[in-house]
N, C-alpha and C. Protein backbone atom coordinates (compact mmCIF):
# COMPACT_ATOMS: atom_id res chain seq x y z
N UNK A 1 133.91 86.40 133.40
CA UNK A 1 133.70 87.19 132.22
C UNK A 1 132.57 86.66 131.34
N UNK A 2 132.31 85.20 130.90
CA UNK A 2 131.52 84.70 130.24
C UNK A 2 129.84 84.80 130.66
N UNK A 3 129.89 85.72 132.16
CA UNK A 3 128.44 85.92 132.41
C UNK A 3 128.25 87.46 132.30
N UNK A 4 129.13 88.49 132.22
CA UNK A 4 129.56 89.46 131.85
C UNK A 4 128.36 89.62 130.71
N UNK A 5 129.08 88.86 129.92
CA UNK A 5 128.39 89.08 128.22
C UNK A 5 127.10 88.31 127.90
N UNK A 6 126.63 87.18 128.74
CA UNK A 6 125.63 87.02 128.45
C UNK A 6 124.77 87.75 128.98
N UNK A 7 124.63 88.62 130.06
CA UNK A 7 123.81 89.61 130.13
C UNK A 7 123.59 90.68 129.39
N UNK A 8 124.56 90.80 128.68
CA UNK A 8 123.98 91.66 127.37
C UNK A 8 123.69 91.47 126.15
N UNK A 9 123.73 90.38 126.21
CA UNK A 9 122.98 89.56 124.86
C UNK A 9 121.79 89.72 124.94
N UNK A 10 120.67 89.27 125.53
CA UNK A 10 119.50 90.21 125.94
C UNK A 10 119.15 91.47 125.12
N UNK A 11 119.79 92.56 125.52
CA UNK A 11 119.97 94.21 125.61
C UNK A 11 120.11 94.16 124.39
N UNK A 12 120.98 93.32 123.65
CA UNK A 12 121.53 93.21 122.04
C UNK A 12 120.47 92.71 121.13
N UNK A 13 119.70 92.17 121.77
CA UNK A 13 118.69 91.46 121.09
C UNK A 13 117.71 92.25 120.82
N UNK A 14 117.40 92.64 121.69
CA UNK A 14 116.02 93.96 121.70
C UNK A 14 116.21 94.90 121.09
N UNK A 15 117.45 95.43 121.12
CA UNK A 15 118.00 96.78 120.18
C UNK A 15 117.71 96.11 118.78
N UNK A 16 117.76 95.18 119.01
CA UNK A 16 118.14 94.58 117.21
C UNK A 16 117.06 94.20 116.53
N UNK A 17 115.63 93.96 117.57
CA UNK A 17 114.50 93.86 117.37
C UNK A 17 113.74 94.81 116.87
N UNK A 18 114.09 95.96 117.86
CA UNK A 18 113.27 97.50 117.65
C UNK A 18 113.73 98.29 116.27
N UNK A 19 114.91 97.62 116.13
CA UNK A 19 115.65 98.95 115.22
C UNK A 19 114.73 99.09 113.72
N UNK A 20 113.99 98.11 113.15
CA UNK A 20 113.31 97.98 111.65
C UNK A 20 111.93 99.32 112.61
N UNK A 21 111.39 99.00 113.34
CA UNK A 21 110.29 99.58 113.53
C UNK A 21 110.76 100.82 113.53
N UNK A 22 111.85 101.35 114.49
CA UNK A 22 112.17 102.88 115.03
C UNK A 22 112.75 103.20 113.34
N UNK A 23 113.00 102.49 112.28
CA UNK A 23 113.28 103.57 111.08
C UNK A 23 111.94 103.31 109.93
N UNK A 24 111.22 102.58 110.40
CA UNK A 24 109.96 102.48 109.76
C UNK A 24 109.01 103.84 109.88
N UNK A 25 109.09 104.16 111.11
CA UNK A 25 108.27 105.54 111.32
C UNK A 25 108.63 106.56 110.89
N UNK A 26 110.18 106.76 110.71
CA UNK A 26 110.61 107.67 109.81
C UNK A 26 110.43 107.98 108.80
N UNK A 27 110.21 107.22 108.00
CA UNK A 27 110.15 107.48 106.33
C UNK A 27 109.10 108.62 106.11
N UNK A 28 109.46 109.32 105.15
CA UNK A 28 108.26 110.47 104.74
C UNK A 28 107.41 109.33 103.98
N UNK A 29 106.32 110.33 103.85
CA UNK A 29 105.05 109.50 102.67
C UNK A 29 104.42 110.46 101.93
N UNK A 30 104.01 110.68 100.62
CA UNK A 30 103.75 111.23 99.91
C UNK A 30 102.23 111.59 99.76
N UNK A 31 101.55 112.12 100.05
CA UNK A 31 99.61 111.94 99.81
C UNK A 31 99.60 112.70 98.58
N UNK A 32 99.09 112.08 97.76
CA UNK A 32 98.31 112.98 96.23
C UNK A 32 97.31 113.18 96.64
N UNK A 33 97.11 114.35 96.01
CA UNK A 33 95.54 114.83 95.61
C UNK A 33 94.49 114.27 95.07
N UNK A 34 92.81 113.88 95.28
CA UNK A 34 92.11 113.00 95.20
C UNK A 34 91.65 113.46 93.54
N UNK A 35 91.24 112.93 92.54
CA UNK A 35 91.22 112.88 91.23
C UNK A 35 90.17 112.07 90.54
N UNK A 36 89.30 112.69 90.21
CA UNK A 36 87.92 112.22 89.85
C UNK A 36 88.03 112.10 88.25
N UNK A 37 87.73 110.83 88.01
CA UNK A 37 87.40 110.98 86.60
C UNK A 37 85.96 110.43 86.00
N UNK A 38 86.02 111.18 85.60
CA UNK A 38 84.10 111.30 84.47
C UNK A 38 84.02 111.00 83.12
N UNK A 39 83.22 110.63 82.86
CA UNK A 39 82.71 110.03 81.34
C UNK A 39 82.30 110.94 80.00
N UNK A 40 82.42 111.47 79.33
CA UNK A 40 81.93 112.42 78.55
C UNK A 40 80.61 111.65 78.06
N UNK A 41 79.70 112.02 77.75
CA UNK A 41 78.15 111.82 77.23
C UNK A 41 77.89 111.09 76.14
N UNK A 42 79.02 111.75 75.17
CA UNK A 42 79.19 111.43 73.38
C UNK A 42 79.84 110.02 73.22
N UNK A 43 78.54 109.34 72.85
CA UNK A 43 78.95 107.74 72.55
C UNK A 43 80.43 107.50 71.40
N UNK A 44 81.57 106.92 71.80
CA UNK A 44 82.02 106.56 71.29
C UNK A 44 82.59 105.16 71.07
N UNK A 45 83.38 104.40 69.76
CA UNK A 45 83.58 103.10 69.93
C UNK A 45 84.75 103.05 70.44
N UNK A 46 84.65 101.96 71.18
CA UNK A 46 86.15 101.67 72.33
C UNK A 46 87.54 101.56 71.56
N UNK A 47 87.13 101.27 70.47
CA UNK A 47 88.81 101.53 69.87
C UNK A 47 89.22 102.75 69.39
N UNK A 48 88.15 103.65 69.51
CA UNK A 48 88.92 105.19 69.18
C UNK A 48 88.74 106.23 70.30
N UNK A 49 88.60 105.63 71.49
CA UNK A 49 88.54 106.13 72.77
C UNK A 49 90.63 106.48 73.10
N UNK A 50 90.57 107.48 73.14
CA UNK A 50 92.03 107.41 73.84
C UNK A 50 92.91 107.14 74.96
N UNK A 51 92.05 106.44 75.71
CA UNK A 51 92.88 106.00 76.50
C UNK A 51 91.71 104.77 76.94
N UNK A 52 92.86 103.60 78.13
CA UNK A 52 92.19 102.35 78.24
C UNK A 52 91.08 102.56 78.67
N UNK A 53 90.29 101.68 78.56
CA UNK A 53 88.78 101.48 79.36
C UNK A 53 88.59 99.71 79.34
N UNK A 54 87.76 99.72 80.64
CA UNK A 54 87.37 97.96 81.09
C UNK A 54 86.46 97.39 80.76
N UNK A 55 85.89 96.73 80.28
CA UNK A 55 84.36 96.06 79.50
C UNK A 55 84.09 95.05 80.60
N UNK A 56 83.04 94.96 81.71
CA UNK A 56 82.60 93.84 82.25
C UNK A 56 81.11 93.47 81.25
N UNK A 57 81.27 92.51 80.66
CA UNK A 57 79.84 92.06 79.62
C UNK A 57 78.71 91.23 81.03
N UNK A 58 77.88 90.88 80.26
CA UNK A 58 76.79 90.17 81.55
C UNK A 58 77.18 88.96 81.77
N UNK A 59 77.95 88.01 80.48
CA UNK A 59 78.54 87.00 80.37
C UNK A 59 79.52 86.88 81.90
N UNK A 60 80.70 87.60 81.43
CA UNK A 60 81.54 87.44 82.87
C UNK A 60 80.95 88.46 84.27
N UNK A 61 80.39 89.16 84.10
CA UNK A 61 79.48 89.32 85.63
C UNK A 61 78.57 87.96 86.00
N UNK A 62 78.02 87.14 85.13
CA UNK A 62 77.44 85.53 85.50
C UNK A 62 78.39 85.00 85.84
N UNK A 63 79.50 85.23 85.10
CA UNK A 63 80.91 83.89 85.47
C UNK A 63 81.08 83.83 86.80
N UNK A 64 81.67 85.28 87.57
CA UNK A 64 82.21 85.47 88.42
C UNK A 64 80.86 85.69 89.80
N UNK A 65 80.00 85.73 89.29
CA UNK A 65 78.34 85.46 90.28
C UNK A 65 78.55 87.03 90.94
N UNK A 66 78.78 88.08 90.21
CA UNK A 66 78.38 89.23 91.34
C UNK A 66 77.42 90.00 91.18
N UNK A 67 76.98 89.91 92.68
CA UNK A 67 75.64 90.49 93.06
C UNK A 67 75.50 92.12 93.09
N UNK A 68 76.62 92.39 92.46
CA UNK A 68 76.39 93.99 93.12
C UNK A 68 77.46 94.86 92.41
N UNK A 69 76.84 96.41 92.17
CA UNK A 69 77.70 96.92 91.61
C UNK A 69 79.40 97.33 92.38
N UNK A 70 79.27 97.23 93.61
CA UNK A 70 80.43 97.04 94.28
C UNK A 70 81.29 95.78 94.05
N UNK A 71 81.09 94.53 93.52
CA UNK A 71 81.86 93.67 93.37
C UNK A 71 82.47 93.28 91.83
N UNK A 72 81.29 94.27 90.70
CA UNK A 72 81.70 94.71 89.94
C UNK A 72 83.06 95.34 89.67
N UNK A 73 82.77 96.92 90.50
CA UNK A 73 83.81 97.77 90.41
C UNK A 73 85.41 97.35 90.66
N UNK A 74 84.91 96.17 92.19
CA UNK A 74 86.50 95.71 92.89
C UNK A 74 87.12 94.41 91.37
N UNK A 75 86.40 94.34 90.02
CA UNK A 75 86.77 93.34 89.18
C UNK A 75 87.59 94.12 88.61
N UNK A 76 87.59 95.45 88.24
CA UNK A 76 88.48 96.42 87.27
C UNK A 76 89.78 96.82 88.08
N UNK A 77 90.81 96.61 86.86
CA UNK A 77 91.91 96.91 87.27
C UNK A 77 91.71 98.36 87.90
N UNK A 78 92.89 98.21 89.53
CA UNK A 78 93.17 99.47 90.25
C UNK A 78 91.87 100.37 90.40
N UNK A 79 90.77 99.40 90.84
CA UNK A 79 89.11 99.29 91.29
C UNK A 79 89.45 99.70 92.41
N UNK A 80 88.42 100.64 93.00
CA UNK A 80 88.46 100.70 94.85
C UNK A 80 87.68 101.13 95.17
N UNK A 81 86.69 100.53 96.25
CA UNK A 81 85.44 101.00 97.02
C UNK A 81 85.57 101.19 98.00
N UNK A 82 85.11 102.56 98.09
CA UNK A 82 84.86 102.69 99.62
C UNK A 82 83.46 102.75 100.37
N UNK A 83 83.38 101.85 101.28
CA UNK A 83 81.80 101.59 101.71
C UNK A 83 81.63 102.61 103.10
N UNK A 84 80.71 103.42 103.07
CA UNK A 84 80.43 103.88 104.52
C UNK A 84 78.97 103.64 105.07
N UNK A 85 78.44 103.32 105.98
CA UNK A 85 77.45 103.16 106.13
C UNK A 85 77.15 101.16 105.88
N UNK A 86 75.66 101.12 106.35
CA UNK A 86 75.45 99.75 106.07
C UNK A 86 74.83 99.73 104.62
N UNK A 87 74.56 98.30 104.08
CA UNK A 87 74.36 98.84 102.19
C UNK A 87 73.33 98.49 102.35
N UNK A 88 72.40 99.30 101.40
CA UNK A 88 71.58 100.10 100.72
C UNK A 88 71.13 101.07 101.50
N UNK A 89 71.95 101.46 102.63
CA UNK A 89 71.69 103.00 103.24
C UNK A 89 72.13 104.00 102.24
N UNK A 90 71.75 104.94 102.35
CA UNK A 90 71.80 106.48 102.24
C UNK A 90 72.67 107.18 102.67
């Protein structure tokens, strides 16, 4: 009997392995709609702007040594670039 069951210890193992993945694929996922936001023209001062905005000064773009407006952007909170192409292509 005791070789009985170790052959399915094995079988038990693998089931027990697979099972996170086989309910991983399940889950629904939600995609939002892509959402552009723009600057209005009319200079205003940042404290009567209504909602947050990020200040990188030249000071901390020296601090942090970036070369580029892409490493800029990835400094601002919930920043995201997407690069296509090689850079300074077109």
């Amino acid at each position: 009997m005791p070789f009985r069951s170790f052959r399915f210890t094995p079988v038990l193992a693998g089931a027990l392995a697979l099972a996170p993945a086989l309910t991983a694929q399940n889950r629904d996922s939600t995609r939002l709609k892509e959402i552009v936001v723009t600057a209005t023209r009319t200079p205003a001062p940042i404290g009567s702007v209504g909602s947050s905005a990020d200040v990188l000064g030249a000071e901390e773009l020296a601090r942090r040594q970036v070369a580029s407006l892409r490493q800029a952007l990835q400094l601002l909170t919930g920043g995201t670039v997407l690069v296509s192409g090689a850079p300074g292509g077109v």
